[in-house]
N, C-alpha and C. Protein backbone atom coordinates (compact mmCIF):
# COMPACT_ATOMS: atom_id res chain seq x y z
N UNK A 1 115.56 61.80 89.66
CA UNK A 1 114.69 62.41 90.66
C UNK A 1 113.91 63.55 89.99
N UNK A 2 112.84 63.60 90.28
CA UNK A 2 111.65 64.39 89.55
C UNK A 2 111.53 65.85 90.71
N UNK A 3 111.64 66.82 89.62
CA UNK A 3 111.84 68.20 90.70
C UNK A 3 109.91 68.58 90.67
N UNK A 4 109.66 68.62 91.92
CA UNK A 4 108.49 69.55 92.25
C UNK A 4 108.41 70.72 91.31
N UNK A 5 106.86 71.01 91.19
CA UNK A 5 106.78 72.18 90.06
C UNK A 5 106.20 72.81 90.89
N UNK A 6 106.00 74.32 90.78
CA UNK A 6 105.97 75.30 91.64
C UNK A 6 104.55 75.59 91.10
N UNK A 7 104.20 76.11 92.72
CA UNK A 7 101.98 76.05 91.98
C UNK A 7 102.50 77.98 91.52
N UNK A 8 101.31 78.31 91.03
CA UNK A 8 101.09 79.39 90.39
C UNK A 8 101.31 80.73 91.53
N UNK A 9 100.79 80.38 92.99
CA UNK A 9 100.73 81.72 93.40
C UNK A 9 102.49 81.46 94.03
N UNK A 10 103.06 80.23 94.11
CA UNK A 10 104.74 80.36 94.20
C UNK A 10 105.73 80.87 93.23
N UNK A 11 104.92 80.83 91.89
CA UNK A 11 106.04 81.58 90.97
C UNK A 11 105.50 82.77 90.81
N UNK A 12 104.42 83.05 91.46
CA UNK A 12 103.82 84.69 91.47
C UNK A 12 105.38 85.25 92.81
N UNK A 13 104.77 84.97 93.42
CA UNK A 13 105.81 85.12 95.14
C UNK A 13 107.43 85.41 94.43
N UNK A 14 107.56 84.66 93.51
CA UNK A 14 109.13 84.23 93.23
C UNK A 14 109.38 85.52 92.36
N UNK A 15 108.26 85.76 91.27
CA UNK A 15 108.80 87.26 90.52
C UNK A 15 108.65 88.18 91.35
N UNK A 16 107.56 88.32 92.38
CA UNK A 16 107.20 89.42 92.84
C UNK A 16 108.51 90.06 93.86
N UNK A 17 109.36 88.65 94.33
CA UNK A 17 110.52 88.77 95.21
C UNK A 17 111.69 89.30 93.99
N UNK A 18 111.88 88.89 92.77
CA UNK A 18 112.69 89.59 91.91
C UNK A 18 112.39 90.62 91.42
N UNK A 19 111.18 91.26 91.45
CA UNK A 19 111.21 92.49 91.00
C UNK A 19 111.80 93.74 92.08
N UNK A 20 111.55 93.10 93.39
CA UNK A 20 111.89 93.97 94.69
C UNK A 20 113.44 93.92 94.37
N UNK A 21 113.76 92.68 95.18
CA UNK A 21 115.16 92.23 95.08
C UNK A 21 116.39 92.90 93.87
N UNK A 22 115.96 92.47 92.92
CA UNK A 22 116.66 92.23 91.42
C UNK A 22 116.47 93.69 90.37
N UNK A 23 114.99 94.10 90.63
CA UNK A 23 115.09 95.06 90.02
C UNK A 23 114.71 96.41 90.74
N UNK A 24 114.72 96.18 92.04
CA UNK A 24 114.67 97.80 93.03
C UNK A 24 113.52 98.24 92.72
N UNK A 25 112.42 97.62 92.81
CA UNK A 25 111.22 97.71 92.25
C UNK A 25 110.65 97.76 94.38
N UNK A 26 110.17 99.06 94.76
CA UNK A 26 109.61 98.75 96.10
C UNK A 26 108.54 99.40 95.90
N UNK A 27 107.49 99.39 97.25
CA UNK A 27 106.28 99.96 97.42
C UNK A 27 106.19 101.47 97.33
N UNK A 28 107.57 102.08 97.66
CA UNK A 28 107.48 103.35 97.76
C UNK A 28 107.31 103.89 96.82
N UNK A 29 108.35 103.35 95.78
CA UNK A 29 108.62 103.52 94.87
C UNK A 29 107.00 103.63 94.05
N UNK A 30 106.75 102.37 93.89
CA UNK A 30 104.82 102.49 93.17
C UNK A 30 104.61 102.94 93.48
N UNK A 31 104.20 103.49 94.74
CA UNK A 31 103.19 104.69 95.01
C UNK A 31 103.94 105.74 94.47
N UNK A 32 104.90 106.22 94.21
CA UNK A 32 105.27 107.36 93.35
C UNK A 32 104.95 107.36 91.96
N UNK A 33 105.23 106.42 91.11
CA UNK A 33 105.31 106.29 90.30
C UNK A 33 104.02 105.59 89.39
N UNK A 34 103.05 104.61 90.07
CA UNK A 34 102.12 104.04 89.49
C UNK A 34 100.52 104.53 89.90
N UNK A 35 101.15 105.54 90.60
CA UNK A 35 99.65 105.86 90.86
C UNK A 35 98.47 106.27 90.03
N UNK A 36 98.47 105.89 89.21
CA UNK A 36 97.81 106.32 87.31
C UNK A 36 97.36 104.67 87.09
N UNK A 37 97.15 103.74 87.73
CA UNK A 37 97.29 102.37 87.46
C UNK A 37 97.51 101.75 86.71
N UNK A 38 99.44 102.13 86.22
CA UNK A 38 99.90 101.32 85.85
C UNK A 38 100.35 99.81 86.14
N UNK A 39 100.35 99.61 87.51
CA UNK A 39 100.88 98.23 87.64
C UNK A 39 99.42 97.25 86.78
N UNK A 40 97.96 97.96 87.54
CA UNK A 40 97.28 96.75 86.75
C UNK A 40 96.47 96.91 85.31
N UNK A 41 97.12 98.07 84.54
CA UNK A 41 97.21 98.36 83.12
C UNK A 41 98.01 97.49 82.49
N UNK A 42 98.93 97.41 83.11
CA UNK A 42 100.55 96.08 82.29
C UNK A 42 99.45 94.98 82.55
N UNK A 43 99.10 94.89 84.24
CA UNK A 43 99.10 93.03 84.75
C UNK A 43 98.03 92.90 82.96
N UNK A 44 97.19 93.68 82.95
CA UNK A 44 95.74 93.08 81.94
C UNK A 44 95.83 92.92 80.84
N UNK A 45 97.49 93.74 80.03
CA UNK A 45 97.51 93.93 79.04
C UNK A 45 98.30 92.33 78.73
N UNK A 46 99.52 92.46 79.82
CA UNK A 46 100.29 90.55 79.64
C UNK A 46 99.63 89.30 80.05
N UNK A 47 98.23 89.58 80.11
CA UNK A 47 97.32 88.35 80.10
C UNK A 47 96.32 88.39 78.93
N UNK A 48 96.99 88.79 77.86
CA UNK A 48 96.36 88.87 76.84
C UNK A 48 97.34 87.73 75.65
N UNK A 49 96.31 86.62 74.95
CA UNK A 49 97.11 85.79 74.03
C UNK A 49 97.53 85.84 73.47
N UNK A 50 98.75 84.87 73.17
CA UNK A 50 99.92 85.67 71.80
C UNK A 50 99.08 86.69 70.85
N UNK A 51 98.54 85.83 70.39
CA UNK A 51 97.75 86.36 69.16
C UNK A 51 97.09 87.85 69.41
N UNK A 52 96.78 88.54 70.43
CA UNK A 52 96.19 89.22 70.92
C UNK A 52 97.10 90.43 71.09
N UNK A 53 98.03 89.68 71.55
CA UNK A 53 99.54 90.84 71.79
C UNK A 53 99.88 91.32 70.24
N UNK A 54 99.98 90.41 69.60
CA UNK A 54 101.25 90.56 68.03
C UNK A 54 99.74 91.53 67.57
N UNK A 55 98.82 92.21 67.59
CA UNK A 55 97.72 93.14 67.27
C UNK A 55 98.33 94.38 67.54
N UNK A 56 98.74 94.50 68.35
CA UNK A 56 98.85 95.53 69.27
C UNK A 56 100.03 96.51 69.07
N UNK A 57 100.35 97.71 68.81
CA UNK A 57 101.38 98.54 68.83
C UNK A 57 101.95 98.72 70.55
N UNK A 58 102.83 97.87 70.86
CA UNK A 58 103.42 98.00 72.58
C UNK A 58 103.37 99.11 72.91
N UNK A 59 103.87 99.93 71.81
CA UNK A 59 104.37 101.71 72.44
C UNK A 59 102.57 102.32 73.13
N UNK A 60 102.02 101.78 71.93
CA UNK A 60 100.19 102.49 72.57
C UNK A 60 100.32 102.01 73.73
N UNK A 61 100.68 100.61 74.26
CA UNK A 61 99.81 100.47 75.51
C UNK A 61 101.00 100.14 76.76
N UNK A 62 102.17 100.87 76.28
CA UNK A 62 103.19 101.56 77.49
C UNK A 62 102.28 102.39 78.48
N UNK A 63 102.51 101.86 79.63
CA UNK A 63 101.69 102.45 80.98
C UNK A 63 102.60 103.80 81.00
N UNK A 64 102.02 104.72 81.89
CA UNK A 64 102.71 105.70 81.91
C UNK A 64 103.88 106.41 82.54
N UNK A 65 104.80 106.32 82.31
CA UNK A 65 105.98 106.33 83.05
C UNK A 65 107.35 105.47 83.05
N UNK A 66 106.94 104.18 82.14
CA UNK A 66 107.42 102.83 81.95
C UNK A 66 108.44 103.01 80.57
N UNK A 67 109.34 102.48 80.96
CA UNK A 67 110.19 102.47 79.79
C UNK A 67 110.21 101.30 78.80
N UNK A 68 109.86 102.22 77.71
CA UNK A 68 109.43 101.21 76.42
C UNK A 68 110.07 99.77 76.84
N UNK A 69 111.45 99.97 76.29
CA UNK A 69 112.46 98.73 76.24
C UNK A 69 112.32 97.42 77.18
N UNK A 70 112.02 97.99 77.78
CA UNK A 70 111.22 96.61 79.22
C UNK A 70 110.08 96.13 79.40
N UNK A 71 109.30 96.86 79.21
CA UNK A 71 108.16 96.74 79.13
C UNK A 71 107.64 95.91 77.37
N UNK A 72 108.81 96.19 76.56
CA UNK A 72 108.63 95.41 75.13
C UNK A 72 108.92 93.63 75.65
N UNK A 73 110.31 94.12 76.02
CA UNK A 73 110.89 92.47 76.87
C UNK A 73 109.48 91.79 77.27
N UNK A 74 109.01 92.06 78.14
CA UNK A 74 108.08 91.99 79.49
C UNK A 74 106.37 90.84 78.13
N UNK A 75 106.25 92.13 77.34
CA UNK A 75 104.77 91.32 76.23
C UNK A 75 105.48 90.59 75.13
N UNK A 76 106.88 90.26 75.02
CA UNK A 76 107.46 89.17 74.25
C UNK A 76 107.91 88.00 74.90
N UNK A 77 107.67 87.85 76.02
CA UNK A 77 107.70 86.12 76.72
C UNK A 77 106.78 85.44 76.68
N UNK A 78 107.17 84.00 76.68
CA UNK A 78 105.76 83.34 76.23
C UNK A 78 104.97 83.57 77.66
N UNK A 79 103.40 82.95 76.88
CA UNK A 79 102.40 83.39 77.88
C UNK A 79 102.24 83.50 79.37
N UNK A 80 102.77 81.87 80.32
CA UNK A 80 103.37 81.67 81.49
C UNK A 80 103.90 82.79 81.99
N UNK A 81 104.60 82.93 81.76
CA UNK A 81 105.65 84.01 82.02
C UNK A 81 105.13 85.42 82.17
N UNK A 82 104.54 85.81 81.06
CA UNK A 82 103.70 86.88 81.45
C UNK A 82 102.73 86.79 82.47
N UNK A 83 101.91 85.34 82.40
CA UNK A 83 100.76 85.33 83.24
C UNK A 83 101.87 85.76 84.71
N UNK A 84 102.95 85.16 84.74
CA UNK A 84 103.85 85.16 85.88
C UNK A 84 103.76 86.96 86.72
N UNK A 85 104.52 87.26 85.09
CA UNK A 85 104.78 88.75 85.36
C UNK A 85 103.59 89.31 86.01
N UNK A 86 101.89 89.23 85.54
CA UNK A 86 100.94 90.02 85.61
C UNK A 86 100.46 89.78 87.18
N UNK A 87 100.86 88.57 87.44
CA UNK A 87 100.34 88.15 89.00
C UNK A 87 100.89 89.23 90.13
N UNK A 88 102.54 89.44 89.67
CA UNK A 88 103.27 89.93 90.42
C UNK A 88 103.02 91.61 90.14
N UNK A 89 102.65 91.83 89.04
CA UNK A 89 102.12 93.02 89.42
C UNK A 89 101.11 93.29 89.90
N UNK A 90 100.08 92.83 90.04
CA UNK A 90 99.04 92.69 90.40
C UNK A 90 99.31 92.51 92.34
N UNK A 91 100.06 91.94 92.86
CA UNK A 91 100.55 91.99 94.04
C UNK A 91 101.10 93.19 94.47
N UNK A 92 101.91 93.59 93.83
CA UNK A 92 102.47 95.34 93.86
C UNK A 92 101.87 96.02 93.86
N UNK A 93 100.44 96.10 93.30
CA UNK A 93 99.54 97.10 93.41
C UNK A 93 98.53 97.24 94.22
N UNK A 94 98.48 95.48 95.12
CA UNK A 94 97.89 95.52 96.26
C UNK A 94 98.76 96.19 97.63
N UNK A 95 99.82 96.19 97.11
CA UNK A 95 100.81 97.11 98.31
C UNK A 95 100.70 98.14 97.98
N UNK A 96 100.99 98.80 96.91
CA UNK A 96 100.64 100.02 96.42
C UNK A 96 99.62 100.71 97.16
N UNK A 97 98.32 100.19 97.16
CA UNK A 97 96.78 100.72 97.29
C UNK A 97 97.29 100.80 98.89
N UNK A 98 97.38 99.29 99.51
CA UNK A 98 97.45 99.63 100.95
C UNK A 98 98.59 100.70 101.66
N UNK A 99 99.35 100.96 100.99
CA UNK A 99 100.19 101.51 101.31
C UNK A 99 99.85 103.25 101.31
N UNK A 100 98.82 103.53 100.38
CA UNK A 100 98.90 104.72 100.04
C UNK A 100 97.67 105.71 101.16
């Protein structure tokens, strides 16, 4: 039996629910903390191609406030994944804005 593949804005939905969930990642929280626009400083930087990333010193383009070590994790998954990650931030920061 062949498993359904999940369209793009469902595995957006799916991180955006683990970052809340899993990593205590809430709106309040962004608006404290990302108001410098970090959420869509990361989303632009992890939609950038391998090749594009391995250029780059991570520590330079640590958003502000963000802890290296995760944020290293975060631009070393393959591309998907990031595109994944960047959607879902990119959603957070539409709560963010409305929220604020």
């Amino acid at each position: 039996m062949e498993t359904k593949k999940l369209s793009g804005i469902e595995l957006i939905a799916q991180e955006r629910a683990e970052q809340i969930e899993k990593h205590g990642r809430t709106i309040a929280s962004d608006v404290r903390k990302n108001s410098e626009f970090q959420l869509t400083d990361a989303a632009s930087f992890l939609c950038k191609p391998d090749t594009d990333i391995e250029d780059y010193d991570i520590q330079d383009c640590l958003p502000v406030g963000w802890d290296l070590d995760i944020f290293t994790k975060m631009c070393y998954k393959a591309y998907k994944q990031r595109l994944i990650i960047a959607g879902a931030l990119i959603a957070a920061e539409i709560d963010r804005v409305q929220a604020s």
